[in-house]
C-alpha atoms as a PDB file:
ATOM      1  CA  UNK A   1     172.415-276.785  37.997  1.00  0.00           C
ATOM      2  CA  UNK A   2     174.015-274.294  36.291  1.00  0.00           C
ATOM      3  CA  UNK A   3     177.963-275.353  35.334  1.00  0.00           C
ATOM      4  CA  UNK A   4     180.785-274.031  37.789  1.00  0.00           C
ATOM      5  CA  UNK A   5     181.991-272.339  34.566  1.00  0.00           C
ATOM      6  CA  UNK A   6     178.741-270.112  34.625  1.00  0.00           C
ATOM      7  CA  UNK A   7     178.681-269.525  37.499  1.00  0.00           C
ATOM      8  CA  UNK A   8     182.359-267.616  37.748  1.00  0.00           C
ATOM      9  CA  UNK A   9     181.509-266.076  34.286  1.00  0.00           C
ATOM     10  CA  UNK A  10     178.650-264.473  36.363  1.00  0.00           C
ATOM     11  CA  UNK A  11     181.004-263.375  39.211  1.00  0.00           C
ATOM     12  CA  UNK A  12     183.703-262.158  37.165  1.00  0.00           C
ATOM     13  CA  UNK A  13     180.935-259.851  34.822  1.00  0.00           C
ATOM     14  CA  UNK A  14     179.659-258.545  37.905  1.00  0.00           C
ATOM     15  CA  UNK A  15     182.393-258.333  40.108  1.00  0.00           C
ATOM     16  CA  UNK A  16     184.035-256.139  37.006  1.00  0.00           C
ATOM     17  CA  UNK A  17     187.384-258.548  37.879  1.00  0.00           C
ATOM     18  CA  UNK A  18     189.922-259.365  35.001  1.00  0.00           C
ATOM     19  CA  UNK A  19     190.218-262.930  34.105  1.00  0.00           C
ATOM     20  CA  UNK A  20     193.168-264.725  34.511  1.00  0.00           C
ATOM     21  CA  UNK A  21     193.676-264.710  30.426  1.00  0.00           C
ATOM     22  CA  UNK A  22     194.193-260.901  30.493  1.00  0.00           C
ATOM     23  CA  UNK A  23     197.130-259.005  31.273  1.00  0.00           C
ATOM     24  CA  UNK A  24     197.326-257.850  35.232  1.00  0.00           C
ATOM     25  CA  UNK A  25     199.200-258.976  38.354  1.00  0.00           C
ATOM     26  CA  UNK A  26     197.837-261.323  40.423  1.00  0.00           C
ATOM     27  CA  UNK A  27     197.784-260.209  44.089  1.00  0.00           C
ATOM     28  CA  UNK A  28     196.149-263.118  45.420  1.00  0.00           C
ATOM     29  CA  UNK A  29     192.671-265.078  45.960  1.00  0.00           C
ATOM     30  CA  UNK A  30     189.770-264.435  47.461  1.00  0.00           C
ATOM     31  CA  UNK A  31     186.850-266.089  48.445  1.00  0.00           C
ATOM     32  CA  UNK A  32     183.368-265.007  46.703  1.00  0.00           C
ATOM     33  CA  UNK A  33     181.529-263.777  49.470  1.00  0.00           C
ATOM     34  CA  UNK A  34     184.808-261.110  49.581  1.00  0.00           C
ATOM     35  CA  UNK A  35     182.722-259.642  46.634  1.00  0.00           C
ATOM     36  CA  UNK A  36     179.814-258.758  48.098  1.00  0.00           C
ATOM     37  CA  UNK A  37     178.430-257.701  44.141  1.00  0.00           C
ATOM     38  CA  UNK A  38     179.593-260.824  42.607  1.00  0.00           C
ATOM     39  CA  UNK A  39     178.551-262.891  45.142  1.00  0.00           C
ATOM     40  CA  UNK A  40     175.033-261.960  45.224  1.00  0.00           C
ATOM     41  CA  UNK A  41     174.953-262.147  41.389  1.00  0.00           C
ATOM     42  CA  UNK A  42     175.601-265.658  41.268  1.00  0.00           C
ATOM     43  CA  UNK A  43     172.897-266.132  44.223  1.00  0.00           C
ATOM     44  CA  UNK A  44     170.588-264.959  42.209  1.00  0.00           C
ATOM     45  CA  UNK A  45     171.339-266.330  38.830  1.00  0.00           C
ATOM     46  CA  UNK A  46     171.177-269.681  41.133  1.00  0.00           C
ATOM     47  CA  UNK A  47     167.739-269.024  42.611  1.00  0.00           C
ATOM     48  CA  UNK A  48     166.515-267.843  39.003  1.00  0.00           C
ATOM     49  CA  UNK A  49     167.536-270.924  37.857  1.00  0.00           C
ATOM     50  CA  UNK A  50     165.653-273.334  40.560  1.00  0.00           C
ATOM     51  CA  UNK A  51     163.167-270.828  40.622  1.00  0.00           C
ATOM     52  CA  UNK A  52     162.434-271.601  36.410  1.00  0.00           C
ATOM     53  CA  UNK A  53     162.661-275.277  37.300  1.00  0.00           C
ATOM     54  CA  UNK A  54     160.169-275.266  39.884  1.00  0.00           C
ATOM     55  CA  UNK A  55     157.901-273.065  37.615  1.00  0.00           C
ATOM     56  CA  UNK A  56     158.243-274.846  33.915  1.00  0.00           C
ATOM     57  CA  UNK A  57     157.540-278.686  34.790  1.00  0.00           C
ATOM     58  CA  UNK A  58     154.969-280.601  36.784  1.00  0.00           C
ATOM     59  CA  UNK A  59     156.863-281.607  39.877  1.00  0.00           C
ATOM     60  CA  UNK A  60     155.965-284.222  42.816  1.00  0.00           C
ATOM     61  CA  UNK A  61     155.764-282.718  46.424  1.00  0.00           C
ATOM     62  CA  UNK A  62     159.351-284.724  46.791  1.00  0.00           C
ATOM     63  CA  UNK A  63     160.453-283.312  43.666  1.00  0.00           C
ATOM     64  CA  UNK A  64     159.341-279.677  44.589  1.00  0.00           C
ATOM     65  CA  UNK A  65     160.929-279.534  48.020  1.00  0.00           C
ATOM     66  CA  UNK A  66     164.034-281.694  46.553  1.00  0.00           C
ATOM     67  CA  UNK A  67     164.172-278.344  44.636  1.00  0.00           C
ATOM     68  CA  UNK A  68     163.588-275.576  47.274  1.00  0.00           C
ATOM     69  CA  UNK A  69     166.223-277.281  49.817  1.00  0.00           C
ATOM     70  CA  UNK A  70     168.777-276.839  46.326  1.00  0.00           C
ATOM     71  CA  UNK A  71     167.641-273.263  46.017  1.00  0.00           C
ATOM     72  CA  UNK A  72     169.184-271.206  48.594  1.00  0.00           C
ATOM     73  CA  UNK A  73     167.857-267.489  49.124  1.00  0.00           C
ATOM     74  CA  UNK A  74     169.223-264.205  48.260  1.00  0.00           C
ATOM     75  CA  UNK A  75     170.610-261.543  50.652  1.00  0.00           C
ATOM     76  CA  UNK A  76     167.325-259.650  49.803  1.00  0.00           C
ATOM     77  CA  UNK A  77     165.074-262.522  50.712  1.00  0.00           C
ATOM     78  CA  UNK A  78     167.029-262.965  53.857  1.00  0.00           C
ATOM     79  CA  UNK A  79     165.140-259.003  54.823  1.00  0.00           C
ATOM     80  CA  UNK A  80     162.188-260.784  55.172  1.00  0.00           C
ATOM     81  CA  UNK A  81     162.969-262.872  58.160  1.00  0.00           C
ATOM     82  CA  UNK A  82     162.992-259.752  59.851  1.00  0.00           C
ATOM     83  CA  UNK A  83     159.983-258.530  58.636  1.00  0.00           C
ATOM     84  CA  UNK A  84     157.644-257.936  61.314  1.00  0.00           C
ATOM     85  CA  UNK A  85     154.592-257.234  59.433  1.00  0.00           C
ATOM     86  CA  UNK A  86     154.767-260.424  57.535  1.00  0.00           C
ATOM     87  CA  UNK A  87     152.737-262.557  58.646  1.00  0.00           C
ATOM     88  CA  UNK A  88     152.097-266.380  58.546  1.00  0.00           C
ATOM     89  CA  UNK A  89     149.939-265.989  56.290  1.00  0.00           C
ATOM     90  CA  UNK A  90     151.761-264.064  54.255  1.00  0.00           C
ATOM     91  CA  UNK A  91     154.702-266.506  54.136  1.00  0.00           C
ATOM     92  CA  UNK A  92     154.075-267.880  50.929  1.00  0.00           C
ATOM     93  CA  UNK A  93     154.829-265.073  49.012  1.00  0.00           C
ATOM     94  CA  UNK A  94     158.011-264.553  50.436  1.00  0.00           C
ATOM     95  CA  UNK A  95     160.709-267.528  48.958  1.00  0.00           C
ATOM     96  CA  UNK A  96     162.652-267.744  52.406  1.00  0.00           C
ATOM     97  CA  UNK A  97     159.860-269.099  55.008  1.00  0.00           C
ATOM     98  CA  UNK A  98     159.241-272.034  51.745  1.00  0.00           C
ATOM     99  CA  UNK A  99     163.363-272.596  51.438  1.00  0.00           C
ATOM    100  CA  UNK A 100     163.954-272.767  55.641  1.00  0.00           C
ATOM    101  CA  UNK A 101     160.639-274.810  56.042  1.00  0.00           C
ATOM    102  CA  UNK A 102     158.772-272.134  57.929  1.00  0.00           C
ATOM    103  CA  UNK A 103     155.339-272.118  58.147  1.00  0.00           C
ATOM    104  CA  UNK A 104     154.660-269.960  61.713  1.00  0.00           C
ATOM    105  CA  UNK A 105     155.825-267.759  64.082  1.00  0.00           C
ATOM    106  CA  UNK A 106     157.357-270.947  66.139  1.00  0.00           C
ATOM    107  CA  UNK A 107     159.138-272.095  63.379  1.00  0.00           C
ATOM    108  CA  UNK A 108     160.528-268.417  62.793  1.00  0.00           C
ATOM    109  CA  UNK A 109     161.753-268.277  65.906  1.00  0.00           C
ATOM    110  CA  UNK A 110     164.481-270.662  65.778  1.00  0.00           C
ATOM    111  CA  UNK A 111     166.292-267.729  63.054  1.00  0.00           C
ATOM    112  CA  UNK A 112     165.836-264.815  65.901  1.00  0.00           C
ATOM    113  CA  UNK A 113     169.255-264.911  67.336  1.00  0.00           C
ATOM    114  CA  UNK A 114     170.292-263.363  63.502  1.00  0.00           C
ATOM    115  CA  UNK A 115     170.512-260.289  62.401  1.00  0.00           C
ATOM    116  CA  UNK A 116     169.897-258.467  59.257  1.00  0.00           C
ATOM    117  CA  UNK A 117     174.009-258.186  58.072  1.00  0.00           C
ATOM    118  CA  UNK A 118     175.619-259.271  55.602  1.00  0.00           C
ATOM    119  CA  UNK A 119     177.710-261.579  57.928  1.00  0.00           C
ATOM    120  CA  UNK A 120     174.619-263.680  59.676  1.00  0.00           C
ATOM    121  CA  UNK A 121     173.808-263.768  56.130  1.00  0.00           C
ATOM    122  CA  UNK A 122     176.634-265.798  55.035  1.00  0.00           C
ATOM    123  CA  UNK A 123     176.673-267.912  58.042  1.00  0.00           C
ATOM    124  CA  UNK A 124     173.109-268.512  57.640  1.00  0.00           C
ATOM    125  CA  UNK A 125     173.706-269.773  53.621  1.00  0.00           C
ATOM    126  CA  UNK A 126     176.679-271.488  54.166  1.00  0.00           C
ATOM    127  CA  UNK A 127     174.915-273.651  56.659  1.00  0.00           C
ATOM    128  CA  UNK A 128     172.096-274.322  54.587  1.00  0.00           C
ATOM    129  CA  UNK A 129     174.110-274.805  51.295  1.00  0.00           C
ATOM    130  CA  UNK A 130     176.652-277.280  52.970  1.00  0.00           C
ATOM    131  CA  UNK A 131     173.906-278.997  54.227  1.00  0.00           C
ATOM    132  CA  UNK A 132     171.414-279.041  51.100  1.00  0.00           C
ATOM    133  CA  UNK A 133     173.686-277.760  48.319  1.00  0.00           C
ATOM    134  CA  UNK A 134     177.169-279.362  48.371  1.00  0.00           C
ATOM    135  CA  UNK A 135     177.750-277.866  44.891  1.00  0.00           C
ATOM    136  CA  UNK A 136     176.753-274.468  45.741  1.00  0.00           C
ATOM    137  CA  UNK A 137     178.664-274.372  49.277  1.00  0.00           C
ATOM    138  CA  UNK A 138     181.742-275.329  47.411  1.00  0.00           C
ATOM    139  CA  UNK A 139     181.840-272.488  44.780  1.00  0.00           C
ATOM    140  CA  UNK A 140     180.629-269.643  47.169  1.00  0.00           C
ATOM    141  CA  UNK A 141     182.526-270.747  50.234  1.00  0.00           C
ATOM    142  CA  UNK A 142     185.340-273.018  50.035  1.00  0.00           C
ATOM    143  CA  UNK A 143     188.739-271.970  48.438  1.00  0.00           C
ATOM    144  CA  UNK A 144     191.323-273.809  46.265  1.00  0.00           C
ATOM    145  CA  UNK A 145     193.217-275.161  49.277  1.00  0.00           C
ATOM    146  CA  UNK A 146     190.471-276.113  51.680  1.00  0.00           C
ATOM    147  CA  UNK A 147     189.291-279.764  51.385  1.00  0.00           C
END
């Protein structure tokens, strides 16, 4: 996985937000997600990642899905759910329908009460990352004070 510390670096570079060593005032937190920019910057640097580590080494089937459930999906990927003229048999070259373990129109159906925004978005990765990715739910969702 790629270090917490690389992971803000990414924000912060993207987002175009001072670090706290430079001169400013601070006017408070906010959560990444706030950042819509930033956010998806470390998404993707995330899914890169996986995505290199799925591609570089010979991997078991357990090994391989181990890997997709880590992987998340970007807010771009996330279109494709709502993709009507993908197919099932198209699924496989679209990330998302591997990473939420769809392989047909039944299975696609249980994402239909979303909608393509930015908010079912985040509800729809949060879920998944708190349930597969403790790591990643914690840096892009949960704040200094939550527990």
């Amino acid at each position: 996985m790629l270090s917490t510390d690389t992971l803000l670096q990414i924000f912060l570079n993207a987002s175009v937000i001072v670090p706290d060593d430079d001169d400013g005032v601070f006017l408070g937190t906010m959560q990444m997600q706030d950042c819509e920019i930033g956010f998806d910057a470390v998404v993707a640097a995330h899914c890169d990642y996986i995505d290199n580590l799925l591609a570089s080494h010979p991997l078991s089937d357990y090994e391989y899905m181990s890997l997709l459930l880590l992987r998340g999906f970007t807010f771009n990927e996330f279109a494709a759910l709502f993709d009507k003229s993908i197919t099932p048999s198209q699924f496989q070259r679209h990330r998302i329908f591997s990473v939420l373990l769809i392989s047909n129109n039944e299975d696609r159906k249980l994402f239909t009460h979303l909608t393509h925004t930015r908010d079912a978005y985040n509800r729809c990765l949060s879920s998944f990352f708190k349930i597969h990715n403790p790591y990643m739910y914690g840096i892009l969702y949960e704040t200094e004070n939550e527990g």
